[in-house]
C-alpha atoms as a PDB file:
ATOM      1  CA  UNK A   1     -29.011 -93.241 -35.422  1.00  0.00           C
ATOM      2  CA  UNK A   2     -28.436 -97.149 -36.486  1.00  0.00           C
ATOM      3  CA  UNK A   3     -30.438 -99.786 -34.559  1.00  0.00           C
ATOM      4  CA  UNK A   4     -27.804-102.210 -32.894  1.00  0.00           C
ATOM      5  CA  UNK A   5     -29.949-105.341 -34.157  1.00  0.00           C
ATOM      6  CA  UNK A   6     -30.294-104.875 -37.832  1.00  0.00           C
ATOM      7  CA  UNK A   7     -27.649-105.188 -40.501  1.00  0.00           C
ATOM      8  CA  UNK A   8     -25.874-102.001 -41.955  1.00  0.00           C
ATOM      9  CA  UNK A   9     -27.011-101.922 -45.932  1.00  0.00           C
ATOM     10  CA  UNK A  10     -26.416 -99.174 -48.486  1.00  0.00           C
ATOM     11  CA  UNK A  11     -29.757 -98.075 -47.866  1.00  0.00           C
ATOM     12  CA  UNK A  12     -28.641 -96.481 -44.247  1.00  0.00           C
ATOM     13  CA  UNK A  13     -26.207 -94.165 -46.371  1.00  0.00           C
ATOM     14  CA  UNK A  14     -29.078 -91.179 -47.279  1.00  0.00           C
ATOM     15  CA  UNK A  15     -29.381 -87.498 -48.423  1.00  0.00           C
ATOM     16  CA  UNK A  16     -30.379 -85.550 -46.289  1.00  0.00           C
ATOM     17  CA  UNK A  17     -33.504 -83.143 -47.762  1.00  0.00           C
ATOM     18  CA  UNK A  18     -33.127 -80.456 -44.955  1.00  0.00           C
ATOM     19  CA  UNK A  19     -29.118 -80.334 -45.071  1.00  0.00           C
ATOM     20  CA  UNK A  20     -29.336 -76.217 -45.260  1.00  0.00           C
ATOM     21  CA  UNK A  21     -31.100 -76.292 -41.652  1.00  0.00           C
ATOM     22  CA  UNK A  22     -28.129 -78.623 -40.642  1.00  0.00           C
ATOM     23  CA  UNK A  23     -25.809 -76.507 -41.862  1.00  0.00           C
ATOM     24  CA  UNK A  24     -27.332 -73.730 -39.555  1.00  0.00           C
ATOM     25  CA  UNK A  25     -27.487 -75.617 -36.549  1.00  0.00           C
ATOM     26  CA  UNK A  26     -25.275 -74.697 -33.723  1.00  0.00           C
ATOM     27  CA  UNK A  27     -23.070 -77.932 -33.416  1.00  0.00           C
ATOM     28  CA  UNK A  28     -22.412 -77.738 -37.161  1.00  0.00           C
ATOM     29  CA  UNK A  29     -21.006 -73.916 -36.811  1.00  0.00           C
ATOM     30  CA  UNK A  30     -18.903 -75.053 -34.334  1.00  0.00           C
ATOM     31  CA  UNK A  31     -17.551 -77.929 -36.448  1.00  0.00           C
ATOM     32  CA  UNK A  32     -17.304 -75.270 -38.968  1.00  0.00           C
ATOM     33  CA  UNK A  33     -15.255 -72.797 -36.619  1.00  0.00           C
ATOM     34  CA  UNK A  34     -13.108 -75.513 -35.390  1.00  0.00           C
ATOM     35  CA  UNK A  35     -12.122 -77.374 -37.999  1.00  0.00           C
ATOM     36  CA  UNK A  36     -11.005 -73.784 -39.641  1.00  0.00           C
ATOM     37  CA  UNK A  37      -9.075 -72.934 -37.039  1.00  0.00           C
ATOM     38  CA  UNK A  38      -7.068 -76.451 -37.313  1.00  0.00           C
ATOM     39  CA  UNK A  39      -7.144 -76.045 -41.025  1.00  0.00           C
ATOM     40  CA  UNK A  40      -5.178 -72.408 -40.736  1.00  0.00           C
ATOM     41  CA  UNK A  41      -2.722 -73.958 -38.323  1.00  0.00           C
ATOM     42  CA  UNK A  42      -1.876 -77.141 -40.261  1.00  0.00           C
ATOM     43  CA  UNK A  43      -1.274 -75.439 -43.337  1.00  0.00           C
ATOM     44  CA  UNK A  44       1.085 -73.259 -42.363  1.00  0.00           C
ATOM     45  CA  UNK A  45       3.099 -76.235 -40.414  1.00  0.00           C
ATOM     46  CA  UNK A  46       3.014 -78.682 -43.220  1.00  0.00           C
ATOM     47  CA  UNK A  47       5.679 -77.397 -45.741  1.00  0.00           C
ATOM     48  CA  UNK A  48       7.982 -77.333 -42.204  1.00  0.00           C
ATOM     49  CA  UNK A  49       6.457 -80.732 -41.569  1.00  0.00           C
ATOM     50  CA  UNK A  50       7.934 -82.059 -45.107  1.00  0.00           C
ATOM     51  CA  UNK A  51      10.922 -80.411 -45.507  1.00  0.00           C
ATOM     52  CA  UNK A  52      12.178 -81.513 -42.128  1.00  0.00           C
ATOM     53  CA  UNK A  53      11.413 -85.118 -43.054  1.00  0.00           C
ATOM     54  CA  UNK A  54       8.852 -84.967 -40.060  1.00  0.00           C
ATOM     55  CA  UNK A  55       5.877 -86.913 -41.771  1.00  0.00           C
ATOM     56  CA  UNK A  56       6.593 -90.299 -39.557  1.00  0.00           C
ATOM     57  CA  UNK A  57       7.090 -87.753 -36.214  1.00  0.00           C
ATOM     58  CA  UNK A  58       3.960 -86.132 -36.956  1.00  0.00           C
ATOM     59  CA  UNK A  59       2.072 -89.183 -37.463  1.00  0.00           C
ATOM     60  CA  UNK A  60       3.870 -90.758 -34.301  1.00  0.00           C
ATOM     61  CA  UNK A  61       2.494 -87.574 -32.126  1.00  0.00           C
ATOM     62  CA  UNK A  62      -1.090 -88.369 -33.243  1.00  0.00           C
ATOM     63  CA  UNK A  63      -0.786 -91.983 -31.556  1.00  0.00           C
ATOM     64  CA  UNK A  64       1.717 -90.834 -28.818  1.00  0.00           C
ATOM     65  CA  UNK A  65      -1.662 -88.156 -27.861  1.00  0.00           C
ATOM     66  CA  UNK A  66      -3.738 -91.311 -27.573  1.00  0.00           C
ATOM     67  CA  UNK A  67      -2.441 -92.485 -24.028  1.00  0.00           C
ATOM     68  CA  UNK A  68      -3.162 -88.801 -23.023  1.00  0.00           C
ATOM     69  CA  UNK A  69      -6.599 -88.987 -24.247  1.00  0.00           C
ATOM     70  CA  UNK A  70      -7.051 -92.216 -22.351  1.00  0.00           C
ATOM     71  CA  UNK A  71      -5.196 -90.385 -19.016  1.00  0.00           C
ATOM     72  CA  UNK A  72      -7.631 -87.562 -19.335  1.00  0.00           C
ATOM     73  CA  UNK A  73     -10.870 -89.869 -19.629  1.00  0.00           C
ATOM     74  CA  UNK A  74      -9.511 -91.670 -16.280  1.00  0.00           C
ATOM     75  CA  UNK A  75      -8.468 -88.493 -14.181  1.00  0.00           C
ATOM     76  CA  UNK A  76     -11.451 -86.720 -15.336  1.00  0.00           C
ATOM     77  CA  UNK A  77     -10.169 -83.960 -17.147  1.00  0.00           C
ATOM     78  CA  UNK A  78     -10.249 -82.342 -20.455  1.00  0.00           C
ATOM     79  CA  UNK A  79      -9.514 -84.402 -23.569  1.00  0.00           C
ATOM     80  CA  UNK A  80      -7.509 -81.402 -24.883  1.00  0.00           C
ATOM     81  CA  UNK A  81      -5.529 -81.215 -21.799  1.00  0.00           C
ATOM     82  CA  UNK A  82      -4.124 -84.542 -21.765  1.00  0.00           C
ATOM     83  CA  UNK A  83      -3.382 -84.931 -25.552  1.00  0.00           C
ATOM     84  CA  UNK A  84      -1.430 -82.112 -25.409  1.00  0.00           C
ATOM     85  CA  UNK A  85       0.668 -82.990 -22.199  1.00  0.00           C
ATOM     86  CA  UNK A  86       1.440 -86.166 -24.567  1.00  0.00           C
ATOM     87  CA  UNK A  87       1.746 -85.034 -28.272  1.00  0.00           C
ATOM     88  CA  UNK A  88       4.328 -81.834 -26.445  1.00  0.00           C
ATOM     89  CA  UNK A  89       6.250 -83.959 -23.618  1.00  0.00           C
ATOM     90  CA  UNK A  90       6.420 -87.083 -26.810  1.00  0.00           C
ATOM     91  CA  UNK A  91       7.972 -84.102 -29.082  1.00  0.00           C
ATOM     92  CA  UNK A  92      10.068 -82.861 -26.904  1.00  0.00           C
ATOM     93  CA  UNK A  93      11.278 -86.563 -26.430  1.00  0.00           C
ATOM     94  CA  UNK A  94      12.058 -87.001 -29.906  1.00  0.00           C
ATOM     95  CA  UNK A  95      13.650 -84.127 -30.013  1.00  0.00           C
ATOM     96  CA  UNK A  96      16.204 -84.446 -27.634  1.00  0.00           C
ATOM     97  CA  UNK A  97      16.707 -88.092 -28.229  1.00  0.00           C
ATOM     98  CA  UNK A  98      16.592 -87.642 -32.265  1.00  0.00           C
ATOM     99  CA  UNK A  99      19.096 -84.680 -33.563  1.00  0.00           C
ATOM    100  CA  UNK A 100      19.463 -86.599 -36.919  1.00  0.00           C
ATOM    101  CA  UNK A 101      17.240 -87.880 -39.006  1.00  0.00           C
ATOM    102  CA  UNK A 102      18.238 -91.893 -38.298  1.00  0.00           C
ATOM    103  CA  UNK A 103      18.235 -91.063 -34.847  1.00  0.00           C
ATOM    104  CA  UNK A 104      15.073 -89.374 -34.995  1.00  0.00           C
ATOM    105  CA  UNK A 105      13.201 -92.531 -36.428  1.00  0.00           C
ATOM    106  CA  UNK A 106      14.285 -95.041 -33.876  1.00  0.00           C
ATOM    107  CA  UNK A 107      13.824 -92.358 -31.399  1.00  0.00           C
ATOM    108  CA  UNK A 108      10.159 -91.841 -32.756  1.00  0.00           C
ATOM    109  CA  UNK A 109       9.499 -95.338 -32.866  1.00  0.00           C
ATOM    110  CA  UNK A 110      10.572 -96.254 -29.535  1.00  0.00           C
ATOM    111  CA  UNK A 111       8.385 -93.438 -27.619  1.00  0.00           C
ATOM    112  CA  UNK A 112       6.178 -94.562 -29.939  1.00  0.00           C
ATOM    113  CA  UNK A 113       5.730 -98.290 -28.533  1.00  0.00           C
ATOM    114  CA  UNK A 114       5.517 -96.752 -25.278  1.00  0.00           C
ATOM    115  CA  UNK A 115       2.905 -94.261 -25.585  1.00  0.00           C
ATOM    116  CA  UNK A 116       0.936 -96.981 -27.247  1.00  0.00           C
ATOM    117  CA  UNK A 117       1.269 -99.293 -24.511  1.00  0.00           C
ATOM    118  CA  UNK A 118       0.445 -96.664 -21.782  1.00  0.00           C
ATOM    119  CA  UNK A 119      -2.975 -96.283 -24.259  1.00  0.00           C
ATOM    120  CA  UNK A 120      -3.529 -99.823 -23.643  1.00  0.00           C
ATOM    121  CA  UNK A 121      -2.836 -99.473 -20.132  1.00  0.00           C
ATOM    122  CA  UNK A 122      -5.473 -96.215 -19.523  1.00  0.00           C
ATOM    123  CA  UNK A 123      -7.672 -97.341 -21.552  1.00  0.00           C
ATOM    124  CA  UNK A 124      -7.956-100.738 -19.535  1.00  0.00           C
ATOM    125  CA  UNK A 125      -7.803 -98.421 -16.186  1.00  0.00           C
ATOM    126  CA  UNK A 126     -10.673 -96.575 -17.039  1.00  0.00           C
ATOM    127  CA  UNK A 127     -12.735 -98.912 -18.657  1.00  0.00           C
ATOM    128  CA  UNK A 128     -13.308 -96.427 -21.947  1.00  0.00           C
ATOM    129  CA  UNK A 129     -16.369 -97.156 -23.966  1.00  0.00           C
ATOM    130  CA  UNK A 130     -15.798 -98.176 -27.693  1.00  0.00           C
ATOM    131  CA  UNK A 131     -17.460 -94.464 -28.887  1.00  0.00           C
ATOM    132  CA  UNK A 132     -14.672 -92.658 -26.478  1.00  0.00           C
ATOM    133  CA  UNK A 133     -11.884 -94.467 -28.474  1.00  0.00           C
ATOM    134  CA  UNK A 134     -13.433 -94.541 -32.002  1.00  0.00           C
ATOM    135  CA  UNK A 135     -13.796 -90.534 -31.562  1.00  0.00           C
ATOM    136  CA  UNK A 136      -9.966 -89.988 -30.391  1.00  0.00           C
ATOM    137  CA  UNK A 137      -9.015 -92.947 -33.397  1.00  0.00           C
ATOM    138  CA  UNK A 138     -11.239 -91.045 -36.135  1.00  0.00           C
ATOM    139  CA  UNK A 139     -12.144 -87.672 -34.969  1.00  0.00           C
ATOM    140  CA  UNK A 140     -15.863 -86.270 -34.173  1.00  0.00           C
ATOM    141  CA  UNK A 141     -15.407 -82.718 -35.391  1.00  0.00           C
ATOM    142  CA  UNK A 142     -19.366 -82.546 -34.966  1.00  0.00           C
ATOM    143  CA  UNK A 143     -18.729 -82.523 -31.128  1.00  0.00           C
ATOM    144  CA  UNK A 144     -16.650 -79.500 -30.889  1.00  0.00           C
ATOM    145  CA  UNK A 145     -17.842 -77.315 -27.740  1.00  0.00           C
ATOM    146  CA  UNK A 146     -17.799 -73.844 -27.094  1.00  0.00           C
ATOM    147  CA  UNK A 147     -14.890 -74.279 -24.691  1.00  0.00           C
ATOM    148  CA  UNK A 148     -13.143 -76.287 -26.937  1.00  0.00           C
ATOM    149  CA  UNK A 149     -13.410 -73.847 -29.453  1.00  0.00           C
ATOM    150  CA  UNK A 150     -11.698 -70.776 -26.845  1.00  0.00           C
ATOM    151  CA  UNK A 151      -8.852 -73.469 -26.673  1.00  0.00           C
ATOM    152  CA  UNK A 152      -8.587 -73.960 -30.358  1.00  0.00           C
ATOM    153  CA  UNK A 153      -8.157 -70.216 -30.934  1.00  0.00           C
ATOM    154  CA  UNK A 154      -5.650 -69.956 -28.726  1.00  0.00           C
ATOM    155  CA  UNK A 155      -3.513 -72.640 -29.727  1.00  0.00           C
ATOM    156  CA  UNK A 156      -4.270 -71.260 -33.816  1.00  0.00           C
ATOM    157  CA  UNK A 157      -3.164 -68.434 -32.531  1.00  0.00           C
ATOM    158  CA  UNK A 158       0.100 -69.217 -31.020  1.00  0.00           C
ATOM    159  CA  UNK A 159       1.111 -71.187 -33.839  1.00  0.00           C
ATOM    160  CA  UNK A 160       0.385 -68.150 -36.549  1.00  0.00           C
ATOM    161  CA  UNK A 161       2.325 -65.217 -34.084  1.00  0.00           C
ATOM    162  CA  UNK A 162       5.514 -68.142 -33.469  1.00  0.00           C
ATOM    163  CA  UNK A 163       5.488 -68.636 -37.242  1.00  0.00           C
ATOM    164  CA  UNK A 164       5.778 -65.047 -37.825  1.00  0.00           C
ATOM    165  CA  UNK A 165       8.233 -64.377 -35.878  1.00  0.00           C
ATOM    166  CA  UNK A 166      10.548 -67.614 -36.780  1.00  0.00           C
ATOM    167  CA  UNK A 167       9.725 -68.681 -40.258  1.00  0.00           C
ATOM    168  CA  UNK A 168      12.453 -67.265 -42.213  1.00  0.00           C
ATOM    169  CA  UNK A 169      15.619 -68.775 -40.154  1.00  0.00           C
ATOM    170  CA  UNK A 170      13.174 -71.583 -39.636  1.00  0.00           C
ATOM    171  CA  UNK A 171      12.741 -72.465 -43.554  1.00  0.00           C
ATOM    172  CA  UNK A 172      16.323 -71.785 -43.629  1.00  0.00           C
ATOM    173  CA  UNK A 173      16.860 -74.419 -40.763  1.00  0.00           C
ATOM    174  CA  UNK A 174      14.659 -76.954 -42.547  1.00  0.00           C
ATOM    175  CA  UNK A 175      16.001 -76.732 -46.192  1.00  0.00           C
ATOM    176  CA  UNK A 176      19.787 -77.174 -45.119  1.00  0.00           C
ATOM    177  CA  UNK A 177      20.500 -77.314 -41.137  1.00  0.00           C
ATOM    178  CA  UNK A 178      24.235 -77.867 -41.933  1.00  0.00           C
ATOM    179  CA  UNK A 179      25.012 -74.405 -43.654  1.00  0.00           C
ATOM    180  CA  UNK A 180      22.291 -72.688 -41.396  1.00  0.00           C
ATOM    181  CA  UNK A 181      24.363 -74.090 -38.381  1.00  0.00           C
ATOM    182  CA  UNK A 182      27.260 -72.928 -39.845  1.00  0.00           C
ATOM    183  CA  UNK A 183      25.815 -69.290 -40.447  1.00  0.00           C
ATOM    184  CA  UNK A 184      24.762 -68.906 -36.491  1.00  0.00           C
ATOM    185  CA  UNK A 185      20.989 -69.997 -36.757  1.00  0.00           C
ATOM    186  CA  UNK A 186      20.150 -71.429 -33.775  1.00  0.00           C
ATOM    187  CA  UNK A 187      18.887 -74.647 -35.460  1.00  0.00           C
ATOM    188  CA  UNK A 188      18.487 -76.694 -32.350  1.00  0.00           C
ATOM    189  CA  UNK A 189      15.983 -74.218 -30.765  1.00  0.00           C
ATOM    190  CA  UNK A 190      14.123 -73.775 -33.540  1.00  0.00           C
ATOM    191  CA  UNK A 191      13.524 -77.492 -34.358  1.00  0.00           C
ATOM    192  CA  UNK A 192      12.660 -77.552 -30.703  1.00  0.00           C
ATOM    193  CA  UNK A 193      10.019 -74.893 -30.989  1.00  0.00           C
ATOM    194  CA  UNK A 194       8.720 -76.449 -33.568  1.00  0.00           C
ATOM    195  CA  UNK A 195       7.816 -79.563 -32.366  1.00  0.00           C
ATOM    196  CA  UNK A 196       6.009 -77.782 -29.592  1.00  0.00           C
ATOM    197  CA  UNK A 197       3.941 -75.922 -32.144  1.00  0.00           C
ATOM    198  CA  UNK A 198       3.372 -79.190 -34.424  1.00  0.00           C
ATOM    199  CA  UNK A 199       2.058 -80.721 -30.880  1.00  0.00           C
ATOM    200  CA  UNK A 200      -0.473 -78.155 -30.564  1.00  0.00           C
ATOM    201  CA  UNK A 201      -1.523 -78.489 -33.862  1.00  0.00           C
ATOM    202  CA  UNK A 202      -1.496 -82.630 -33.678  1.00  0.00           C
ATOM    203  CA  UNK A 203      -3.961 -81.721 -30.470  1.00  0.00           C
ATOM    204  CA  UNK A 204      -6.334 -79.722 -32.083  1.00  0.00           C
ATOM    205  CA  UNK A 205      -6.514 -82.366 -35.509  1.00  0.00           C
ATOM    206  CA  UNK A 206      -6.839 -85.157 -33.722  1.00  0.00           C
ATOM    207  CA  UNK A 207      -9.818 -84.084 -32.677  1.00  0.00           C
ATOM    208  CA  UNK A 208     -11.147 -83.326 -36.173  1.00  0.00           C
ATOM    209  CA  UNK A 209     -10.031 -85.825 -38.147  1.00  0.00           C
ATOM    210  CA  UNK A 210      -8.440 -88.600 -35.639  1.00  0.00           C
ATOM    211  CA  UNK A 211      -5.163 -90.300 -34.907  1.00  0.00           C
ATOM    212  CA  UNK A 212      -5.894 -92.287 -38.346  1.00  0.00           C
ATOM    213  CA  UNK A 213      -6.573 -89.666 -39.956  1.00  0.00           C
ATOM    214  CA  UNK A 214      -4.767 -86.754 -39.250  1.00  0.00           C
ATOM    215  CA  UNK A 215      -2.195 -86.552 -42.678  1.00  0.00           C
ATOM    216  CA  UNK A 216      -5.075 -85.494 -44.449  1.00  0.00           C
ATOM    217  CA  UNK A 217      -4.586 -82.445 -42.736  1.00  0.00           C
ATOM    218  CA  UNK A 218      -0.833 -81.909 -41.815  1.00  0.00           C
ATOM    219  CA  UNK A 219       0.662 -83.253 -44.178  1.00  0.00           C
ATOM    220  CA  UNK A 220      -1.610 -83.947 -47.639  1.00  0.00           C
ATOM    221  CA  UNK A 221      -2.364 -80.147 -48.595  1.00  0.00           C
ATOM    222  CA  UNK A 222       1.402 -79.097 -48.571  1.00  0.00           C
ATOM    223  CA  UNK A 223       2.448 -81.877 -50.478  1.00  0.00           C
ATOM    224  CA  UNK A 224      -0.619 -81.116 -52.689  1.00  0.00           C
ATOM    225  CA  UNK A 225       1.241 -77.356 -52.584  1.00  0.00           C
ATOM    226  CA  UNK A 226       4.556 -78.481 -53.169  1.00  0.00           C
ATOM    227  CA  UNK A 227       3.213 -79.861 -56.694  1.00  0.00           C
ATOM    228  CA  UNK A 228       2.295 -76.264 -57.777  1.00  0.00           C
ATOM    229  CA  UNK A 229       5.063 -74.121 -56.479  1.00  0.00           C
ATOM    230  CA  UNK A 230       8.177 -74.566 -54.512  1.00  0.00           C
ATOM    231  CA  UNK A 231       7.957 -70.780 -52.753  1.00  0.00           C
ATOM    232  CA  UNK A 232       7.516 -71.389 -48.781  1.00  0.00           C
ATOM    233  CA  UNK A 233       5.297 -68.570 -48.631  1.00  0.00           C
ATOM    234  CA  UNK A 234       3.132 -69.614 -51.535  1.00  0.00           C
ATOM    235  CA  UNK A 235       3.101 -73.361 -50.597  1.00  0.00           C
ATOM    236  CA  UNK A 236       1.770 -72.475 -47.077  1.00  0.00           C
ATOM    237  CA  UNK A 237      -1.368 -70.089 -48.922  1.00  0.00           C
ATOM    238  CA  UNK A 238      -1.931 -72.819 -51.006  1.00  0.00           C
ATOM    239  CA  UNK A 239      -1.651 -75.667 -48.137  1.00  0.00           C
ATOM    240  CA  UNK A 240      -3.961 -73.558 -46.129  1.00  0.00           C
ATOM    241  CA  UNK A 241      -6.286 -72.780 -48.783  1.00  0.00           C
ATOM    242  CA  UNK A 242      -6.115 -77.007 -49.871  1.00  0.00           C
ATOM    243  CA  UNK A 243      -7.114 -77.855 -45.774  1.00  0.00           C
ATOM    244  CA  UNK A 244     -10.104 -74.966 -45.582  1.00  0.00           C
ATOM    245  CA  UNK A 245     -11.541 -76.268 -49.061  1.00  0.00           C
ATOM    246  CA  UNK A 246     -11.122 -79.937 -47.213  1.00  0.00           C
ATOM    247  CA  UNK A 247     -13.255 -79.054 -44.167  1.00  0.00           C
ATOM    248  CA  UNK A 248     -15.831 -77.383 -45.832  1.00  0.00           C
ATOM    249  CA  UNK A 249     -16.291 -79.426 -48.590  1.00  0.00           C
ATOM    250  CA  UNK A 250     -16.573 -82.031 -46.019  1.00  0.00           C
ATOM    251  CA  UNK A 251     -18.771 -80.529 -43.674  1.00  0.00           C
ATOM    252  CA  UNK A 252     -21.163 -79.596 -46.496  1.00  0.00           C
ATOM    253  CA  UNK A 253     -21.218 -82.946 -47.657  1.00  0.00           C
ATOM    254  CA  UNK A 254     -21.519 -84.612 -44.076  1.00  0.00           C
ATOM    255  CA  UNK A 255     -24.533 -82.266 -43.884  1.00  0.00           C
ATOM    256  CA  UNK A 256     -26.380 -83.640 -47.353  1.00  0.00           C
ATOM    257  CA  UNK A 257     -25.208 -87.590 -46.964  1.00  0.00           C
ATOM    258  CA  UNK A 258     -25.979 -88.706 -43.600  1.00  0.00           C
ATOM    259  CA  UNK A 259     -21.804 -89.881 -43.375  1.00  0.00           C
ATOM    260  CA  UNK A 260     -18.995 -88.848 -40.781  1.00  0.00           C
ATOM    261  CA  UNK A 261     -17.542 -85.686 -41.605  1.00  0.00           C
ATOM    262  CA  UNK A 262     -13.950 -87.242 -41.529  1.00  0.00           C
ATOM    263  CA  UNK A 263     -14.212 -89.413 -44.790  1.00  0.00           C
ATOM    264  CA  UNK A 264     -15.407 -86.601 -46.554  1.00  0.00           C
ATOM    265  CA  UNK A 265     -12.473 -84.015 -45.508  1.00  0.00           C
ATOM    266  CA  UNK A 266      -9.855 -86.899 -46.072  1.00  0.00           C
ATOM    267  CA  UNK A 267     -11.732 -87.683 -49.479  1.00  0.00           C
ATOM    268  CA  UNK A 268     -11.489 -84.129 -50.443  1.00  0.00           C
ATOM    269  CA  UNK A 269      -7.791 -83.709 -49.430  1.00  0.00           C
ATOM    270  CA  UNK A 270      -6.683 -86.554 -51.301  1.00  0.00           C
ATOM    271  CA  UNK A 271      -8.360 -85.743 -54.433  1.00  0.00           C
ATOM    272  CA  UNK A 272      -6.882 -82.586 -54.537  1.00  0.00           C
ATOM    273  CA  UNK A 273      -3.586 -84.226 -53.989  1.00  0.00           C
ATOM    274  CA  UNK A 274      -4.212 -86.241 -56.849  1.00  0.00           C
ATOM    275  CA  UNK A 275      -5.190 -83.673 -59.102  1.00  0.00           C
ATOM    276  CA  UNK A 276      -2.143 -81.629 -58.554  1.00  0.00           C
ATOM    277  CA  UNK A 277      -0.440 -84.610 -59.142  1.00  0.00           C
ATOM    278  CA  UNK A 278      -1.749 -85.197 -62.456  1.00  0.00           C
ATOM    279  CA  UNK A 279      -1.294 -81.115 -62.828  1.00  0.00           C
ATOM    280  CA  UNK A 280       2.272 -81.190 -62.684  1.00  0.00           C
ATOM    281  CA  UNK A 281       3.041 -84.758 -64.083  1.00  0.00           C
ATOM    282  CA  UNK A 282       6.191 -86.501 -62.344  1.00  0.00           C
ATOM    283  CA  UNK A 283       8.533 -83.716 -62.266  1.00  0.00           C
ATOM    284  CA  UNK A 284      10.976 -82.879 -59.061  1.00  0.00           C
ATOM    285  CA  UNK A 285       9.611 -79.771 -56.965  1.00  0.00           C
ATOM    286  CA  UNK A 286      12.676 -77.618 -55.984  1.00  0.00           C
ATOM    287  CA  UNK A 287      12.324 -75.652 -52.852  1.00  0.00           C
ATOM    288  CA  UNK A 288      13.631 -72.335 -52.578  1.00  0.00           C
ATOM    289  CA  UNK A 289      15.824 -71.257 -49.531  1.00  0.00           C
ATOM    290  CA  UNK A 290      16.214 -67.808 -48.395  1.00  0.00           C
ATOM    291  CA  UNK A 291      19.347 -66.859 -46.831  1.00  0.00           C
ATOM    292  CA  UNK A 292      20.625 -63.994 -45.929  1.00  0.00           C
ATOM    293  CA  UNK A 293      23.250 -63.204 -48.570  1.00  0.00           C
ATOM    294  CA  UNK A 294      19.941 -63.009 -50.566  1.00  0.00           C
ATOM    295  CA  UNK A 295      21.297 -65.953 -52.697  1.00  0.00           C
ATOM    296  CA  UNK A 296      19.199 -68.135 -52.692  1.00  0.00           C
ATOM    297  CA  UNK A 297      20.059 -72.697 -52.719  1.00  0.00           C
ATOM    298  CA  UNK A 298      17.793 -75.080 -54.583  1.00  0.00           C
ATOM    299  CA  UNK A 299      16.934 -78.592 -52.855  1.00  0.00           C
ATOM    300  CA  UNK A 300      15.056 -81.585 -54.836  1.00  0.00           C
ATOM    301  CA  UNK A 301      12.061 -82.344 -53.190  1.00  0.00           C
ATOM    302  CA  UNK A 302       9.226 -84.571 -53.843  1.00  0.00           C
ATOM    303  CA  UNK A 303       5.466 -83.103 -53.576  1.00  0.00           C
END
């Protein structure tokens, strides 16, 4: 802990000898369980995430859970509760109000200015210390609880089952709406389902990595994916595999330099990003889209 009166130097930034018995201590495997769990789940909704041009929504649901956060620090009630009342009733908003993609930015950026200034508002109401907002801005994955954890689980949970159930029409509903329209796939319902499963998963990473933070994990490993392969299935492995190597890594290193967990797992993500950039040079990524003719359309995407 820093002493309030004395300057912050380089010297405050140490390794830790006895990082192994961190590693073993309770809070850590619960940091270790959680951020897992948030890894598996934003992984899997990433590619979705990019190939539906969702980036800005996603990013817009981190700061739309922030007035929720705030709400649940004045009523009294779980942090988890009220950012995912927000990040869900904000997607369902944009996705009523935002069918196409122009729509669906000035849609996102209007409930976005809202959201924010209902943060301001609840904030103000409940008189939130600086620590309070600094945790929900950049994430204290070493304070996962137990119950916290049961929640986490679930919501992994529902977003792996959903995703097995709707990923194929749901790729094909990403990668070309039109034609998928066209072929009877209920595209509206499943870009509505999906924004209640990104939501769930936007609840869980805020809490890991923060509001500021939270590409590194929704959106950074599947682009780092994209770079390698343009398969859905083998983008998500990959995406999941890039966001469990980021926690890890980041938790391990939290544990030996006395630094918040988050820099490290952001560090880590981006790195990797940048390494399969320089893996597969400039080159367009085509993704592949299964339909069910068993032909199969091509779509330029960037990693």
């Amino acid at each position: 802990m820093l002493d309030e009166g004395r300057p912050v130097t380089l010297a405050d930034v140490r390794f830790q000898p006895g990082w192994l018995d961190v590693l073993r201590a309770p809070f850590m495997q619960h940091a270790l369980i959680g951020g897992s769990l948030v890894a598996l789940a934003a992984g899997l909704l990433g590619y979705f995430v990019i190939t539906r041009q969702n980036a800005f929504a996603a990013h817009a649901l981190a700061h739309i859970g922030f007035p929720g956060a705030t709400a649940a620090i004045l009523l009294g009630v779980p942090l988890t509760l009220g950012l995912s009342v927000f990040t869900i009733g904000g997607g369902l908003l944009i996705a009523v109000f935002g069918r196409r993609v122009a729509e669906r930015e000035i849609a996102t950026g209007t409930i976005l200015a809202l959201a924010t200034a209902l943060g301001v508002l609840f904030a103000s109401l409940a008189s939130a210390n600086a620590s309070t907002t600094t945790s929900v801005l950049f994430g204290n994955l070493l304070a996962i609880t137990r119950s916290q954890l049961v929640v986490f689980a679930a919501f992994t949970a529902a977003v792996v089952v959903a995703l097995a159930v709707i990923a194929r029409p749901l790729v094909f509903a990403s990668v070309d709406p039109a034609v998928a329209e066209a072929r009877g796939v209920p595209v509206r319902a499943l870009g509505i389902g999906f924004v209640v499963l990104l939501a769930l998963t936007i609840t869980m990473a805020v809490q890991v990595v923060g509001t500021l933070l939270l590409f590194a994990l929704v959106v950074t490993p599947a682009a780092t994916a994209l770079r390698l392969t343009a398969r859905p299935g083998r983008v998500a492995a990959i995406a999941v595999g890039v966001a469990l190597l980021s926690v890890w890594a980041g938790l391990v290193l939290s544990a030996v330099i006395d630094l918040p967990p988050s820099f490290f797992i952001v560090t880590v993500a981006v790195l990797l990003w940048l390494g399969a950039r320089a893996f597969s040079g400039s080159g367009r990524i085509a993704v592949r889209l299964p339909q069910p003719s068993g032909d199969h359309a091509e779509h330029a995407h960037r990693g």
